[in-house]
C-alpha atoms as a PDB file:
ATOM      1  CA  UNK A   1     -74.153 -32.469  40.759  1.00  0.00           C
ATOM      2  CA  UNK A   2     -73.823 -29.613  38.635  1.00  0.00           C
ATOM      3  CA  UNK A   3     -76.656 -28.164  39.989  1.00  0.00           C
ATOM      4  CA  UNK A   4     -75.026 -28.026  43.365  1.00  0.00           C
ATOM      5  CA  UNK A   5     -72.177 -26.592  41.874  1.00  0.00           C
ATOM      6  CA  UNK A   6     -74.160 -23.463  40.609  1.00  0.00           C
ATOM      7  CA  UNK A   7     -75.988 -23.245  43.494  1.00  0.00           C
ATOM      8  CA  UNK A   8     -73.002 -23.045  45.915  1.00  0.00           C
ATOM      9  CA  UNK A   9     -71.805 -20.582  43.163  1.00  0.00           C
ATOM     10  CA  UNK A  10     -74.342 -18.126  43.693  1.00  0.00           C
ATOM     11  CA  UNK A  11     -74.595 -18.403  46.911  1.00  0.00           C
ATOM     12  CA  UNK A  12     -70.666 -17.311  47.184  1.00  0.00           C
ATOM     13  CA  UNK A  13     -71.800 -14.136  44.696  1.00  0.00           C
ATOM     14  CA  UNK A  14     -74.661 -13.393  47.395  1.00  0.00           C
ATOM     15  CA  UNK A  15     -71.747 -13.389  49.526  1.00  0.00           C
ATOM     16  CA  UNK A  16     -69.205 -11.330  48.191  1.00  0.00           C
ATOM     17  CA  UNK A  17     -72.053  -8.722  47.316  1.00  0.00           C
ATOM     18  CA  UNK A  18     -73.142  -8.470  50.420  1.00  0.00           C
ATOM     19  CA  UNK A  19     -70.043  -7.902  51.897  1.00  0.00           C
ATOM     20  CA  UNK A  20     -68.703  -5.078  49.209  1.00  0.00           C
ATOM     21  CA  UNK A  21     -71.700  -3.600  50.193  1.00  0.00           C
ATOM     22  CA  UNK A  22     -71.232  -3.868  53.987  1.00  0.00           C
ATOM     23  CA  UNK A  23     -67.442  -1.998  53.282  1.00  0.00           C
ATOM     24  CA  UNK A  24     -69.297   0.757  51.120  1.00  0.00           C
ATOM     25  CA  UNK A  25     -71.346   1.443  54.129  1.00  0.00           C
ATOM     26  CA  UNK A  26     -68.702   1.689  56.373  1.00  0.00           C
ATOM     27  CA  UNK A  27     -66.938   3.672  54.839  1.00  0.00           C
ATOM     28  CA  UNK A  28     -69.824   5.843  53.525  1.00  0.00           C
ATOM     29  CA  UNK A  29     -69.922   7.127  57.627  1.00  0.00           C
ATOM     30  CA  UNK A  30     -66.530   6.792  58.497  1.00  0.00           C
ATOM     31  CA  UNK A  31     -64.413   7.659  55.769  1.00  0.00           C
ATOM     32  CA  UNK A  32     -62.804  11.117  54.816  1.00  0.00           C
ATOM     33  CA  UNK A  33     -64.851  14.245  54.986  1.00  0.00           C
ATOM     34  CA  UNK A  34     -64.790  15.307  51.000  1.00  0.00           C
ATOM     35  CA  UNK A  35     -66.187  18.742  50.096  1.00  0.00           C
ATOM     36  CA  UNK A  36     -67.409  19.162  46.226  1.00  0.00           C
ATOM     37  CA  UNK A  37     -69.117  22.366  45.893  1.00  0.00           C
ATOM     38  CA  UNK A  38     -70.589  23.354  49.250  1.00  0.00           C
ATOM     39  CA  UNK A  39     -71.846  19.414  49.771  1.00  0.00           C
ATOM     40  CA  UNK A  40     -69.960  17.074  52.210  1.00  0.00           C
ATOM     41  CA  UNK A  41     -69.334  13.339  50.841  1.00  0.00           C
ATOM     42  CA  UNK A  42     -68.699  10.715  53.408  1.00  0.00           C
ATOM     43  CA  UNK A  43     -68.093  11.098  57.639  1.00  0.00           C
ATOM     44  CA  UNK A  44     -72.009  11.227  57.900  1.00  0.00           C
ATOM     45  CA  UNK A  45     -71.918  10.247  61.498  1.00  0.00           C
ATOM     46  CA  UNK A  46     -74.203  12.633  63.108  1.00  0.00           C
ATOM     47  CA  UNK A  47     -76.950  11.525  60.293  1.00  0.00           C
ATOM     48  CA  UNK A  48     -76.261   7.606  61.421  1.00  0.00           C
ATOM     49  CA  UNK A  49     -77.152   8.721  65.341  1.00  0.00           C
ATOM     50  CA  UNK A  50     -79.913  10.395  64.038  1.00  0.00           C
ATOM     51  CA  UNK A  51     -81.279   7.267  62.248  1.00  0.00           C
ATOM     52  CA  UNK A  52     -80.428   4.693  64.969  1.00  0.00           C
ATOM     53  CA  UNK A  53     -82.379   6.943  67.495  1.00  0.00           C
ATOM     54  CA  UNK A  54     -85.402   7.028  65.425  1.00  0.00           C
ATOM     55  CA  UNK A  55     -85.227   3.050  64.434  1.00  0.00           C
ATOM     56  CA  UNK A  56     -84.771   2.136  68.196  1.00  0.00           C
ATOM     57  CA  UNK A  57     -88.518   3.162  68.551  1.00  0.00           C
ATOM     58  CA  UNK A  58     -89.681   1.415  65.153  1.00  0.00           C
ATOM     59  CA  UNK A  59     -87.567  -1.756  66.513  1.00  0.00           C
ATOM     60  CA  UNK A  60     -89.031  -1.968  70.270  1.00  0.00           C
ATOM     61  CA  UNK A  61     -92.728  -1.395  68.209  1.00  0.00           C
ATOM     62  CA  UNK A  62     -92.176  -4.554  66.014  1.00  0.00           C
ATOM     63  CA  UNK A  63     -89.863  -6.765  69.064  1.00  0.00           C
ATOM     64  CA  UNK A  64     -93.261  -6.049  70.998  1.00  0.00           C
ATOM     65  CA  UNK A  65     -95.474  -7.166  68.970  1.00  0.00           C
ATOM     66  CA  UNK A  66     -93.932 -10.124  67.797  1.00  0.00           C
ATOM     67  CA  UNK A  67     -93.529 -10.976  71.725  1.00  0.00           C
ATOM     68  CA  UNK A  68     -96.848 -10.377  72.447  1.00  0.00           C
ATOM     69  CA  UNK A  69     -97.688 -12.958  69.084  1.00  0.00           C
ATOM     70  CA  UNK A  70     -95.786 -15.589  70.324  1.00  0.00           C
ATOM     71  CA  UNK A  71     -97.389 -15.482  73.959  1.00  0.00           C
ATOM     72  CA  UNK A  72    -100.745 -15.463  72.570  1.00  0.00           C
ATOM     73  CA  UNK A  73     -99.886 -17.793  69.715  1.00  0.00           C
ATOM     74  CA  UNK A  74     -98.514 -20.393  73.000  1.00  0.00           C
ATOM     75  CA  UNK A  75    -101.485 -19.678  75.077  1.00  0.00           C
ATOM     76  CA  UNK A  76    -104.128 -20.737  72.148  1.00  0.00           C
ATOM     77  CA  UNK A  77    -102.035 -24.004  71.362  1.00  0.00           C
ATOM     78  CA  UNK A  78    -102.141 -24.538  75.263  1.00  0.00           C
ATOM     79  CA  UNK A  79    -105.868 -24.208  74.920  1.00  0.00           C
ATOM     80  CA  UNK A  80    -105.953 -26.866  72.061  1.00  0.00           C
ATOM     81  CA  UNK A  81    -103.892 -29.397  73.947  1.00  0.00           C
ATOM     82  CA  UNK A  82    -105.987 -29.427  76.895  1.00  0.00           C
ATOM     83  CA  UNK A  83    -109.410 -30.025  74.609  1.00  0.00           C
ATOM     84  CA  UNK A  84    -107.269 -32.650  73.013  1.00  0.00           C
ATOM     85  CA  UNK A  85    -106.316 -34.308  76.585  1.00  0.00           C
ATOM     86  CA  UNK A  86    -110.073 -34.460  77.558  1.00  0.00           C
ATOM     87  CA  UNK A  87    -110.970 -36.021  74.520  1.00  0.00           C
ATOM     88  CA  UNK A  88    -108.319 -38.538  75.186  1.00  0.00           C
ATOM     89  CA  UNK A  89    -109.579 -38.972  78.830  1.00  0.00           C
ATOM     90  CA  UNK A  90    -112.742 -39.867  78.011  1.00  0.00           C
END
C-alpha cells in the first residue's frame, strides 16, 4: 500500500518536472527578445528552424531503419513458421 502511494508520488514529480520544463522551452523560443550586453536571451526562432531542418534528416535515417528491421524481423519469423508447419505436417 504505501509503496503504491510513493510510487504514484513520484510518478506525479516526473510529471510536474517534465512539464515546467516543457513551459521553459517554450518560452525559451517564443518569449521576449532580451538584450544583455550585445547577446540576445530568448525569441530564438530562427535557431529552432535551423535544428528541426537538420533533425528531419537524422529522424527519416532512424524511421528507415527501424522500418526496414521490422520487415526483415517479420520475414525471418515467417521463415520459422513455415519450418515449424512442415514439421507439423509430417
Amino acid at each position: 500500500m504505501m509503496g503504491e502511494i510513493m510510487s504514484s508520488v513520484g510518478n506525479i514529480v516526473k510529471m510536474l518536472v517534465g512539464i515546467v520544463i516543457l513551459i521553459i522551452g517554450v518560452v525559451w523560443y517564443t518569449g521576449p527578445k532580451i538584450d544583455v550586453a550585445g547577446f540576445t536571451l530568448f525569441n530564438y526562432w530562427g535557431e529552432l528552424i535551423i535544428v528541426l531542418k537538420a533533425s528531419v534528416g537524422l529522424f527519416l535515417l532512424f524511421i528507415g531503419l527501424i522500418v526496414a528491421w521490422m520487415g526483415y524481423d517479420d520475414y525471418k519469423m515467417d521463415q520459422e513458421m513455415a519450418k515449424e508447419e512442415k514439421k507439423e505436417e509430417k
